[in-house]
N, C-alpha and C. Protein backbone atom coordinates (compact mmCIF):
# COMPACT_ATOMS: atom_id res chain seq x y z
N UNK A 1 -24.75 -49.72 -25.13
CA UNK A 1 -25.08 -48.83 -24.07
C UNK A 1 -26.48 -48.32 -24.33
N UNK A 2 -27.27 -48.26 -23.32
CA UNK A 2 -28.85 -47.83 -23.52
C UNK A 2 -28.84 -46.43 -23.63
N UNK A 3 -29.99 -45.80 -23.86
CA UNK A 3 -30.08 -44.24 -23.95
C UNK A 3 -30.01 -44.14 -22.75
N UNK A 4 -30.99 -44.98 -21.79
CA UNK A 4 -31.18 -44.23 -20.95
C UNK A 4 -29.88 -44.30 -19.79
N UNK A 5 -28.85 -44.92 -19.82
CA UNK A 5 -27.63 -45.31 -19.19
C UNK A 5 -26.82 -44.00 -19.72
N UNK A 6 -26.87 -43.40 -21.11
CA UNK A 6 -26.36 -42.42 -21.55
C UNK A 6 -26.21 -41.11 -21.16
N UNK A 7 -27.93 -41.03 -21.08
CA UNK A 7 -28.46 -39.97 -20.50
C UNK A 7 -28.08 -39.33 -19.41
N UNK A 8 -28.39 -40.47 -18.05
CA UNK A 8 -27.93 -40.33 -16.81
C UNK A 8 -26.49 -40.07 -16.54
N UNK A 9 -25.57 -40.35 -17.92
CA UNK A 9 -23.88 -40.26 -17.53
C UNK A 9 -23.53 -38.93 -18.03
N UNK A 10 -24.58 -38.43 -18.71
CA UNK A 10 -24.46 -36.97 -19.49
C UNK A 10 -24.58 -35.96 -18.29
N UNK A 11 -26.09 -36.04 -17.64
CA UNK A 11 -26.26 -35.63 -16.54
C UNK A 11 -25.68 -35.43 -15.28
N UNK A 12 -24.93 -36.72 -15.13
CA UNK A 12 -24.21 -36.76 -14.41
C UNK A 12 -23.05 -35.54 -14.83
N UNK A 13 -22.30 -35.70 -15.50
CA UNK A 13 -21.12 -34.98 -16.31
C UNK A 13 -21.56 -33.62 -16.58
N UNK A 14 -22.77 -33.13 -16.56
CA UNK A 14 -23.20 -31.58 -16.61
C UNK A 14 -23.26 -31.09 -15.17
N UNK A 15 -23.82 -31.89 -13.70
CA UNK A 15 -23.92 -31.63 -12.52
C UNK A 15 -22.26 -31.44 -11.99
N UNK A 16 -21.12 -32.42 -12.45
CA UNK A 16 -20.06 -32.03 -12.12
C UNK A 16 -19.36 -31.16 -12.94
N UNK A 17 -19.55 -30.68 -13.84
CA UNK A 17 -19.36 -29.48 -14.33
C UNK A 17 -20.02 -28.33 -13.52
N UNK A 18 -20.91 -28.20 -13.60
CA UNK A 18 -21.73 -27.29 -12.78
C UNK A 18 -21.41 -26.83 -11.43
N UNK A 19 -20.78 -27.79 -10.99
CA UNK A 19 -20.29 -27.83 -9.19
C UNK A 19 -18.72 -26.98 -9.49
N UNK A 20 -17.78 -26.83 -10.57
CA UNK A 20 -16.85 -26.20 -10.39
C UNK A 20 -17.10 -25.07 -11.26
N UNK A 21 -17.94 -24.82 -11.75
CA UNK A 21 -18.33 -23.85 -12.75
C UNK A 21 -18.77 -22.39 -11.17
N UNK A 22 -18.28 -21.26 -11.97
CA UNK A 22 -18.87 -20.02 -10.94
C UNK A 22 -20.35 -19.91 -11.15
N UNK A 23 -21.25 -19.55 -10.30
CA UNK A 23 -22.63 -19.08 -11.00
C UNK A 23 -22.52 -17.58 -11.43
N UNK A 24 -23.21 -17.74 -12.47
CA UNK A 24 -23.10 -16.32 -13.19
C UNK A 24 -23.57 -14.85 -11.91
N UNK A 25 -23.88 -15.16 -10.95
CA UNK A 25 -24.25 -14.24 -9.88
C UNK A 25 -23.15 -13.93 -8.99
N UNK A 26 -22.22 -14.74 -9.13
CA UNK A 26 -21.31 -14.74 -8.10
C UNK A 26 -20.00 -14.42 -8.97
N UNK A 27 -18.91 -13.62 -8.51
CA UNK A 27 -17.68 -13.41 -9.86
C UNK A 27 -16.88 -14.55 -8.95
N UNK A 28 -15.94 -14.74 -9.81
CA UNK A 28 -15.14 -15.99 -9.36
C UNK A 28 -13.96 -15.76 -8.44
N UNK A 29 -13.75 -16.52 -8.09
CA UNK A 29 -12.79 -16.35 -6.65
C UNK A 29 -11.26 -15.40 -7.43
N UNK A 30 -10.64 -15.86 -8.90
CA UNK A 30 -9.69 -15.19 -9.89
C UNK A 30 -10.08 -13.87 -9.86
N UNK A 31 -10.65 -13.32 -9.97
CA UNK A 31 -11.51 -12.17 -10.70
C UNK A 31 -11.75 -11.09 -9.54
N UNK A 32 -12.46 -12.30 -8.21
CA UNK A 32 -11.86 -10.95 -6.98
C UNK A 32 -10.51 -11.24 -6.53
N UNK A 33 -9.69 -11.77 -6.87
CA UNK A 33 -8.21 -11.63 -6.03
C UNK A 33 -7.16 -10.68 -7.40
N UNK A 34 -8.34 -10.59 -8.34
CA UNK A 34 -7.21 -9.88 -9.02
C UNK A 34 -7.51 -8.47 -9.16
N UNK A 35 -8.82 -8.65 -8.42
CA UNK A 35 -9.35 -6.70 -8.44
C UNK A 35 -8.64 -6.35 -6.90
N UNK A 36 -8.67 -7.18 -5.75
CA UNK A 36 -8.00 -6.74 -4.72
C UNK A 36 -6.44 -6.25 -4.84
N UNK A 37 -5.70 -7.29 -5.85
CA UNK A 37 -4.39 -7.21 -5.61
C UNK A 37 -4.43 -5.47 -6.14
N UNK A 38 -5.09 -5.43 -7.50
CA UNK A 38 -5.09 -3.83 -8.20
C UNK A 38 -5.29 -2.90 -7.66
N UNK A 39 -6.30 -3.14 -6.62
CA UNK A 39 -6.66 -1.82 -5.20
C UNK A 39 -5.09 -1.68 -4.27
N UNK A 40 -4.32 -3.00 -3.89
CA UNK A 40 -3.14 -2.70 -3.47
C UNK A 40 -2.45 -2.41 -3.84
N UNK A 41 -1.99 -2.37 -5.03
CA UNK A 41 -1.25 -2.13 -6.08
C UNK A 41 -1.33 -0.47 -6.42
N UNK A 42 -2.14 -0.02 -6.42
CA UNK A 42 -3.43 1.48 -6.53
C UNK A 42 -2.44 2.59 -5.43
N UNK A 43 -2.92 1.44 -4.04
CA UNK A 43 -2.86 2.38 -3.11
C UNK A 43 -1.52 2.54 -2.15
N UNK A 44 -0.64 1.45 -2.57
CA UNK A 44 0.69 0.92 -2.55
C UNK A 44 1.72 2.07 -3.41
N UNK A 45 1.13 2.74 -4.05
CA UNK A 45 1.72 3.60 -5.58
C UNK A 45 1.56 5.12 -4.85
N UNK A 46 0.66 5.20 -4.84
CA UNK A 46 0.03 6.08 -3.82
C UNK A 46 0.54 6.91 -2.52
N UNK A 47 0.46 6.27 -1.64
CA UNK A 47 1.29 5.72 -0.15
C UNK A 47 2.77 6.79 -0.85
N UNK A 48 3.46 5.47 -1.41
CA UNK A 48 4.79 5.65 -2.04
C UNK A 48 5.26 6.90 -2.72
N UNK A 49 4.70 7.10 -3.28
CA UNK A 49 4.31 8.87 -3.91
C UNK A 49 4.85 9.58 -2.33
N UNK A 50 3.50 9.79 -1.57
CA UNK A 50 3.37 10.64 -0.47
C UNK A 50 4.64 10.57 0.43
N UNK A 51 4.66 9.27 0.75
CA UNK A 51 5.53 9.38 1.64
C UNK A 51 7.15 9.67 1.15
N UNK A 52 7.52 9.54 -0.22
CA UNK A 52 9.22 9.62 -0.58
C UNK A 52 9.01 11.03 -1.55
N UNK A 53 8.07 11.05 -1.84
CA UNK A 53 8.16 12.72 -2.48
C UNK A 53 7.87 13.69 -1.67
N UNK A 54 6.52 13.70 -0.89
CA UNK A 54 6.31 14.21 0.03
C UNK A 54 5.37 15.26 -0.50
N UNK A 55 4.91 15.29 -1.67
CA UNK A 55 4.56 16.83 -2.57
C UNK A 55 5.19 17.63 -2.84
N UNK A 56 6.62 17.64 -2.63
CA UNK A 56 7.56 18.03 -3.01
C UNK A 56 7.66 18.45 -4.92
N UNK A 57 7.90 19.68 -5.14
CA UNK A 57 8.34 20.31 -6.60
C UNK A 57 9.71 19.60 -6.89
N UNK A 58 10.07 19.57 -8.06
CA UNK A 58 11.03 19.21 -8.51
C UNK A 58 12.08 20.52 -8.87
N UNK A 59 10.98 21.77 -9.15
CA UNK A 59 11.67 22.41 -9.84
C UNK A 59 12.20 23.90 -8.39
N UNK A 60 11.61 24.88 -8.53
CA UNK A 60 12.53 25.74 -7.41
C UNK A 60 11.89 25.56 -6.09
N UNK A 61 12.65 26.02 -5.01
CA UNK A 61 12.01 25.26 -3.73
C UNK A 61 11.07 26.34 -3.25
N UNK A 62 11.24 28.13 -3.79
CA UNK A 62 10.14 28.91 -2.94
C UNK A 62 9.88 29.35 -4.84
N UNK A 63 8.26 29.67 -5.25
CA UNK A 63 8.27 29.97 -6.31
C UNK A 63 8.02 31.56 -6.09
N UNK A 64 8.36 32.03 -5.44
CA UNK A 64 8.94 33.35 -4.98
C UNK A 64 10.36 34.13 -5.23
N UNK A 65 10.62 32.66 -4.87
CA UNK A 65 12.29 33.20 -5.30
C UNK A 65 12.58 34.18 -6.32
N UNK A 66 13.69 35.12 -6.42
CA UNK A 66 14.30 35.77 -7.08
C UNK A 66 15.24 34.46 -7.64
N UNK A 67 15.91 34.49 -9.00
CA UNK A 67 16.67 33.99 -9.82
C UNK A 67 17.61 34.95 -10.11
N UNK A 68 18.67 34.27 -9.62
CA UNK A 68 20.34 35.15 -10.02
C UNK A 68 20.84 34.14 -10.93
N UNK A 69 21.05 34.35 -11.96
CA UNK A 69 22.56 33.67 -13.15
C UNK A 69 23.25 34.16 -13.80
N UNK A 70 23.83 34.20 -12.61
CA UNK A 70 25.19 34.82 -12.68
C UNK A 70 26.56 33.76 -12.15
N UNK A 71 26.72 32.37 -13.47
CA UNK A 71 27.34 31.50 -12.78
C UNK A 71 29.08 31.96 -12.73
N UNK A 72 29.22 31.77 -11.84
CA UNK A 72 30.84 31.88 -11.13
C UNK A 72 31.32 33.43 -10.87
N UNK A 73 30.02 33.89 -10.50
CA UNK A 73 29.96 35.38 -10.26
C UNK A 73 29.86 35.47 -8.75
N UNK A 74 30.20 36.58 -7.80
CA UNK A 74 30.05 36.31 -6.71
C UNK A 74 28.16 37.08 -6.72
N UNK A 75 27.34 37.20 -5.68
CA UNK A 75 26.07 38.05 -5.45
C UNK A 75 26.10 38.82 -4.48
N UNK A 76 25.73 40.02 -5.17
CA UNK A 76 26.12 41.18 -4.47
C UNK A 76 24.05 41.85 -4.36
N UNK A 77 23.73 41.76 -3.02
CA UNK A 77 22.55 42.32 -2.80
C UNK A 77 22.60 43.36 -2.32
N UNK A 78 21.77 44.46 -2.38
CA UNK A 78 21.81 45.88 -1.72
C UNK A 78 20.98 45.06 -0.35
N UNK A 79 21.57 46.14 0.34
CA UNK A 79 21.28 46.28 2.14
C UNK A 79 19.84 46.76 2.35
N UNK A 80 19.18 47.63 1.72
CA UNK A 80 18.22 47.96 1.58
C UNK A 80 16.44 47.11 0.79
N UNK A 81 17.15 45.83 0.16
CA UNK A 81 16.33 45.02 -0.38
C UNK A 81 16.11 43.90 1.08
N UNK A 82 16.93 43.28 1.94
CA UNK A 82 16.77 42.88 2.77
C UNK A 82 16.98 43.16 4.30
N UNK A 83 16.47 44.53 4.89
CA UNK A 83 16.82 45.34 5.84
C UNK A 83 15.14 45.22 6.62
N UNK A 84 14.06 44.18 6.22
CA UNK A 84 12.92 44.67 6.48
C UNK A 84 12.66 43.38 7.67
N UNK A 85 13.57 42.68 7.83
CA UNK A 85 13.30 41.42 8.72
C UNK A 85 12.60 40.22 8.20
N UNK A 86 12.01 40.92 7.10
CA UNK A 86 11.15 39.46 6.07
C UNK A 86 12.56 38.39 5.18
N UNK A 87 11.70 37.56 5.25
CA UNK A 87 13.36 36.53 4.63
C UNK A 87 12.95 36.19 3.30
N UNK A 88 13.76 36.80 2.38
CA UNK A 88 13.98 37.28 0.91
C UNK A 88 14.88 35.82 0.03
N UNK A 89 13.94 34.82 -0.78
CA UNK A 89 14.55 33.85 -1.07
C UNK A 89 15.17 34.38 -2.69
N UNK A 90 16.55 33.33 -2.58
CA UNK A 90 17.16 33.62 -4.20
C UNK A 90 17.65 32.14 -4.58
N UNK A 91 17.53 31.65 -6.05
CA UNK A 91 17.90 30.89 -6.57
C UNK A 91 19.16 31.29 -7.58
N UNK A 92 20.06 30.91 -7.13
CA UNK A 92 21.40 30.86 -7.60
C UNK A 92 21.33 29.85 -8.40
N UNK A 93 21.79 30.24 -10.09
CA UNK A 93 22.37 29.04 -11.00
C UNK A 93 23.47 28.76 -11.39
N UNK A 94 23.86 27.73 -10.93
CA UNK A 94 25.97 27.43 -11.33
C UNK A 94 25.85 27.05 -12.67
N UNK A 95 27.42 27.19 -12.86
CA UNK A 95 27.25 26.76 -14.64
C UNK A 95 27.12 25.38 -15.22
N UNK A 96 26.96 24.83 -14.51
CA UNK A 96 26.09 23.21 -14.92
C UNK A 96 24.26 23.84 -15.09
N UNK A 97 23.78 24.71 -15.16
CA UNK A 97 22.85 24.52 -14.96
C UNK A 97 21.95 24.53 -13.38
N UNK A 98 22.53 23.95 -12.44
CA UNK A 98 21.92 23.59 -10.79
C UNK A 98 21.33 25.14 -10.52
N UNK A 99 20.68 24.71 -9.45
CA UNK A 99 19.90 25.96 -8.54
C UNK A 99 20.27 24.99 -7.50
N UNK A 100 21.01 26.55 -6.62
CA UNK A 100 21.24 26.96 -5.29
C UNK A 100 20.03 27.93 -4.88
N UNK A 101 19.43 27.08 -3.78
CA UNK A 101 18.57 27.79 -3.15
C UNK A 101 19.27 28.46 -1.60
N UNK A 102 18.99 29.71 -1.47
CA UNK A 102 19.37 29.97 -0.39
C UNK A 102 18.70 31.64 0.31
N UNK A 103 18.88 31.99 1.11
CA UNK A 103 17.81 32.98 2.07
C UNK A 103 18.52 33.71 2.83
N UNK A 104 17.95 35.33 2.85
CA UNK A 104 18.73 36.20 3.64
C UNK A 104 17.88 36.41 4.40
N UNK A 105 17.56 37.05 5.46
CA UNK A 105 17.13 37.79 5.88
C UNK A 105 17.61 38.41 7.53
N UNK A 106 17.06 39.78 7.67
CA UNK A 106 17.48 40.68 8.90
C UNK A 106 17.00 40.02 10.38
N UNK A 107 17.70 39.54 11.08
CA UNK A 107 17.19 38.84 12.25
C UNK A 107 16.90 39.74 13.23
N UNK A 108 16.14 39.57 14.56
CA UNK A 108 15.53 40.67 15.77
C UNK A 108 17.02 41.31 16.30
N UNK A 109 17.86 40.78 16.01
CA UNK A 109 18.74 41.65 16.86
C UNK A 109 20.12 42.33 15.70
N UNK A 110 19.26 42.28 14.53
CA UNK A 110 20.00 43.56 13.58
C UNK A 110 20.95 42.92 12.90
N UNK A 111 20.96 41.57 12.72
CA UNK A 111 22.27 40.91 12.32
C UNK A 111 21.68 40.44 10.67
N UNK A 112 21.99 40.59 9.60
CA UNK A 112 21.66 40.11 8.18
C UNK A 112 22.39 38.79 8.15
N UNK A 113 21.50 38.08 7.73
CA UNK A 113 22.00 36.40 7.64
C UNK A 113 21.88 35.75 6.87
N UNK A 114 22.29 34.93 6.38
CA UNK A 114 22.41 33.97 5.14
C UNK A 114 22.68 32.42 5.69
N UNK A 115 21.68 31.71 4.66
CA UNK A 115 21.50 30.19 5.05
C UNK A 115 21.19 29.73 3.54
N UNK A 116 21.66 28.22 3.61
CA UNK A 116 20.79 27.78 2.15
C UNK A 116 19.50 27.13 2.45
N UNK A 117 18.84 26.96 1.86
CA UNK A 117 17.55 26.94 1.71
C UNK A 117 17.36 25.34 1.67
N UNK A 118 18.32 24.96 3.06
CA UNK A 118 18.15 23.23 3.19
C UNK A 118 18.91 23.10 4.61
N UNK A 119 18.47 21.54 4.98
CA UNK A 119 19.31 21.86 6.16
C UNK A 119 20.24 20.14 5.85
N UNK A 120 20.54 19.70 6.88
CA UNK A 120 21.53 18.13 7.04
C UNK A 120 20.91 17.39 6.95
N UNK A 121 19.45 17.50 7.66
CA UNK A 121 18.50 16.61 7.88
C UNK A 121 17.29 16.38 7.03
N UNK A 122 17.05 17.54 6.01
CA UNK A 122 15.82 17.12 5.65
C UNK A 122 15.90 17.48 4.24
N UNK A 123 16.84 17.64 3.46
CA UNK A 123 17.57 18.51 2.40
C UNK A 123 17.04 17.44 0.88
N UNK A 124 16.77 16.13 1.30
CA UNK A 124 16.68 15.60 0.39
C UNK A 124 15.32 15.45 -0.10
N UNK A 125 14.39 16.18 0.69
CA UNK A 125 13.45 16.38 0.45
C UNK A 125 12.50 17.69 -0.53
N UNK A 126 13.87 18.37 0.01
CA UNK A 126 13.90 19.69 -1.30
C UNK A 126 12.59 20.90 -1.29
N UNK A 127 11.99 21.16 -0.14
CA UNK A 127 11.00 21.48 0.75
C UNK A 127 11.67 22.47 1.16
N UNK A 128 12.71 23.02 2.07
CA UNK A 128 13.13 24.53 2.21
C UNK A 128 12.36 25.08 3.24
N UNK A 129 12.55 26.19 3.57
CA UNK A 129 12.15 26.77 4.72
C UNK A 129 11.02 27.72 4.63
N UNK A 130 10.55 28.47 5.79
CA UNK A 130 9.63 29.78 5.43
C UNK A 130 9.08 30.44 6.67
N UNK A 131 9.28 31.47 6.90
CA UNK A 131 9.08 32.47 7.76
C UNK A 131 7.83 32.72 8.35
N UNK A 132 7.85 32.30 9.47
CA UNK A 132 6.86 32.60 10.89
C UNK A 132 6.94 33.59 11.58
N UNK A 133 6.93 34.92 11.50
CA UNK A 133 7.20 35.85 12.56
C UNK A 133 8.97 36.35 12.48
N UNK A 134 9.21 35.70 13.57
CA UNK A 134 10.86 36.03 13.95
C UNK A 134 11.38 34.32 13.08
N UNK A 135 10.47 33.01 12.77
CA UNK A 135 11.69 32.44 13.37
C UNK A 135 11.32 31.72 11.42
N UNK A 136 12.65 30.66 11.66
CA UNK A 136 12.54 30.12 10.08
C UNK A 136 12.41 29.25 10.33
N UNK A 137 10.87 28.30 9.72
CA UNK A 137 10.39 26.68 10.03
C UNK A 137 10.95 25.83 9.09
N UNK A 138 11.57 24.91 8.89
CA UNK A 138 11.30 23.48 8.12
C UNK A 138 10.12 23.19 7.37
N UNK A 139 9.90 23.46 5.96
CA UNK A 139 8.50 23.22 5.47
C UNK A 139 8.71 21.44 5.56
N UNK A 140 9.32 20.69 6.10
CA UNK A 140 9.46 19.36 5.82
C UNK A 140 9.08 18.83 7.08
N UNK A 141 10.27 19.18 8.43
CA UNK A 141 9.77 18.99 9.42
C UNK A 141 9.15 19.75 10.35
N UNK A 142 8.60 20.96 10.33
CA UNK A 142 7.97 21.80 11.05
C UNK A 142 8.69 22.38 12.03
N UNK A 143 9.66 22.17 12.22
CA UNK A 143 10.95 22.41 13.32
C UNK A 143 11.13 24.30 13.47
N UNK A 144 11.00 25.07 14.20
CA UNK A 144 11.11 26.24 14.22
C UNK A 144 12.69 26.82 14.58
N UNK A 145 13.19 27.96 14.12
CA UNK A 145 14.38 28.37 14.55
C UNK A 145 14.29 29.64 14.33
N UNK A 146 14.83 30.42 15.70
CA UNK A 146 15.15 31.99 15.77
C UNK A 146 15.88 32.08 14.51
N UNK A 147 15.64 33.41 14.18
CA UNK A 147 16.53 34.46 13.19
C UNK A 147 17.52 34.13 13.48
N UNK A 148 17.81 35.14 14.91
CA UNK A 148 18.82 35.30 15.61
C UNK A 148 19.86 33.80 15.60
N UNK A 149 19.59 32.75 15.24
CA UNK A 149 20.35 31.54 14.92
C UNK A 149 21.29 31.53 14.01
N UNK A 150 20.37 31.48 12.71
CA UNK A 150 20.57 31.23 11.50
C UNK A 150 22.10 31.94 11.48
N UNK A 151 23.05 31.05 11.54
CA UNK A 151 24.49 31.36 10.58
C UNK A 151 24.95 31.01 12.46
N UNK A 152 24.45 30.91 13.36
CA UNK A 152 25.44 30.73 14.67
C UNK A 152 25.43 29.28 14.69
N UNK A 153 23.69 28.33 14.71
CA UNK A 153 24.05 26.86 14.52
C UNK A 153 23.93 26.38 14.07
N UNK A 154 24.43 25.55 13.65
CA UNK A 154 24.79 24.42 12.43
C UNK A 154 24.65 23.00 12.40
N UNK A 155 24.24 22.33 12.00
CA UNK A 155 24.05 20.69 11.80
C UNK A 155 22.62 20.48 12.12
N UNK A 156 21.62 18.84 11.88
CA UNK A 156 20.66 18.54 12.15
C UNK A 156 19.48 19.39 11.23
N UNK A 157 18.46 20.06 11.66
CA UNK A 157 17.78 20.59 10.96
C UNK A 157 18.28 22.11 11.36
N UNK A 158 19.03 22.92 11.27
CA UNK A 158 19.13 24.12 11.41
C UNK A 158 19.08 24.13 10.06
N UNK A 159 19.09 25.70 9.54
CA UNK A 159 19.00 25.76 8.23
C UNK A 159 20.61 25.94 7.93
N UNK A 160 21.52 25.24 6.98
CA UNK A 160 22.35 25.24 6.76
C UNK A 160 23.50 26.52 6.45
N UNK A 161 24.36 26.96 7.39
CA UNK A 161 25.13 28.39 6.84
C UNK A 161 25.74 28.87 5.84
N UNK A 162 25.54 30.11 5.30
CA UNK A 162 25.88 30.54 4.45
C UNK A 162 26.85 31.40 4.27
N UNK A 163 28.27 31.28 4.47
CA UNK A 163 29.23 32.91 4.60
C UNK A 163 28.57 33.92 3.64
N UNK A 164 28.58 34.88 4.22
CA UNK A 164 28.09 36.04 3.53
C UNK A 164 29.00 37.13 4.78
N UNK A 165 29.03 38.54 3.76
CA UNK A 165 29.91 39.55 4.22
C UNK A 165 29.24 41.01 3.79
N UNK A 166 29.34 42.04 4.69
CA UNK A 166 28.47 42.89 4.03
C UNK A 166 29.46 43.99 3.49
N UNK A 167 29.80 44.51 2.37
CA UNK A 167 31.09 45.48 2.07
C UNK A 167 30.37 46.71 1.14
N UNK A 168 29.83 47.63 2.13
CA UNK A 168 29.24 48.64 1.59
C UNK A 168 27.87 48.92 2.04
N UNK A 169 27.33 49.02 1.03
CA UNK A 169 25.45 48.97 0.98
C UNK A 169 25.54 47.74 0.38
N UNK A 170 25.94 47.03 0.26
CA UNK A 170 25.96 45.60 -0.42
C UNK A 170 26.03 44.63 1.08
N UNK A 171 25.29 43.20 0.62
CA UNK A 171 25.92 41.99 0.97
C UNK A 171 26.22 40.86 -0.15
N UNK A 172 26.97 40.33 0.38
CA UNK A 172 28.09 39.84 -0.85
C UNK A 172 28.39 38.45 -0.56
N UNK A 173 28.07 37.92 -0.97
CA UNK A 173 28.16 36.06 -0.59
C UNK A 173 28.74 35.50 -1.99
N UNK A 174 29.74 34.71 -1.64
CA UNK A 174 30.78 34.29 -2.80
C UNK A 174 30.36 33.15 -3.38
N UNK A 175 30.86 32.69 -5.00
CA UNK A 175 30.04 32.15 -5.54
C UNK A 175 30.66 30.67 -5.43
N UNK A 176 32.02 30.52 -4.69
CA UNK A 176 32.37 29.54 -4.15
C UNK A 176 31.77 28.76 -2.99
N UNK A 177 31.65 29.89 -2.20
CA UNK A 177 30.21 29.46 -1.32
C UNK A 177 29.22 28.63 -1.41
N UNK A 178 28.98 29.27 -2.64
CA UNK A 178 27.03 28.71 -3.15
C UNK A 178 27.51 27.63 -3.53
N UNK A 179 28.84 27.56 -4.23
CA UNK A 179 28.80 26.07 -4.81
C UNK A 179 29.51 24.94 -4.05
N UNK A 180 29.54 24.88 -2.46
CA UNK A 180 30.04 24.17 -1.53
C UNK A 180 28.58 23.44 -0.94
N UNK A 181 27.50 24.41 -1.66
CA UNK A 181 26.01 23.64 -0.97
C UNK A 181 25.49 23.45 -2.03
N UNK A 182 26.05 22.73 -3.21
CA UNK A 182 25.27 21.98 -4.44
C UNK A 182 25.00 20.34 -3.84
N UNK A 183 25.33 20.42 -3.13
CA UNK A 183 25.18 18.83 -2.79
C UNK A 183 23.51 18.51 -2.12
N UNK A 184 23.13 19.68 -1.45
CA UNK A 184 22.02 20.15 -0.61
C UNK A 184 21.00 19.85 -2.05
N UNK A 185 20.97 20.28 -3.11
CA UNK A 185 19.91 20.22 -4.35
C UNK A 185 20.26 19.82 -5.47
């Protein structure tokens, strides 16, 4: 074989190398499909977060709340702590440990009410309610409801009822109660 027959087959064999080779200016076709997939991957995680957590706490649903543990105790509130129409949140702990979230407050037409602090519809989101004026919104779905409701309707997004009884200067909500809406948190 001549050199120069050599040469030309070398050349040859560096030009077709060269033709599947990336140029160092350009990143390779691997290299962007694996930075794209990571941006989907990124923002796929992301998304997923927002939309099934929602920003949702894990831990109490108003960090306002009062904390009662007092498990298998009934709760006995004075009349005078929630007589102001503002809606007064409490976290109830059963003796597993759980928090019962749930909410009193004095509605426009003088009636003291009790709800848990979830409704049918949006409960698994663990988001809870909060006071607009007269009425109690859905921090989940924005859904508004009179005072004057709370404990008359029931199902969908109302805020879920709470028996409560008032015997004295007290209201008094049983601790069997609270623990019929552990399922809610």
């Amino acid at each position: 074989m001549s050199s120069k027959h050599h040469a030309t087959q070398t050349h040859g064999r560096q030009q077709k190398k060269a033709e599947f080779q990336p140029s160092p200016k350009e990143p390779s076709n691997n290299r962007k499909y694996f930075v794209l997939v990571g941006i989907v991957v990124v923002l796929s995680a992301a998304a997923g977060y927002i939309i099934w957590n929602g920003g949702r706490s894990e831990g109490a649903l108003n960090a306002n709340a009062q904390t009662i543990s007092a498990p298998g105790q009934d709760v006995r509130i004075p009349l005078s702590d929630v007589s102001d129409g503002k809606a007064k949140f409490y976290n109830y702990t059963l003796a597993n440990n759980q928090e019962i979230s749930f909410f009193v407050v004095k509605s426009s037409d003088g009636i003291i009410r009790a709800a848990f602090n979830a409704c049918d519809v949006c409960y698994e989101h663990r988001r809870g309610y909060r006071q607009e004026g007269d009425d109690m919104v859905c921090n989940n779905c924005g859904q508004h409801f009179p005072s004057d409701r709370v404990n008359e309707v029931k199902g969908g997004c109302n805020p879920a009822p709470l028996e409560r009884k008032v015997e004295g200067d007290h209201l008094v909500i049983k601790a069997s109660d609270l623990r019929q809406g552990a399922f809610y948190f």
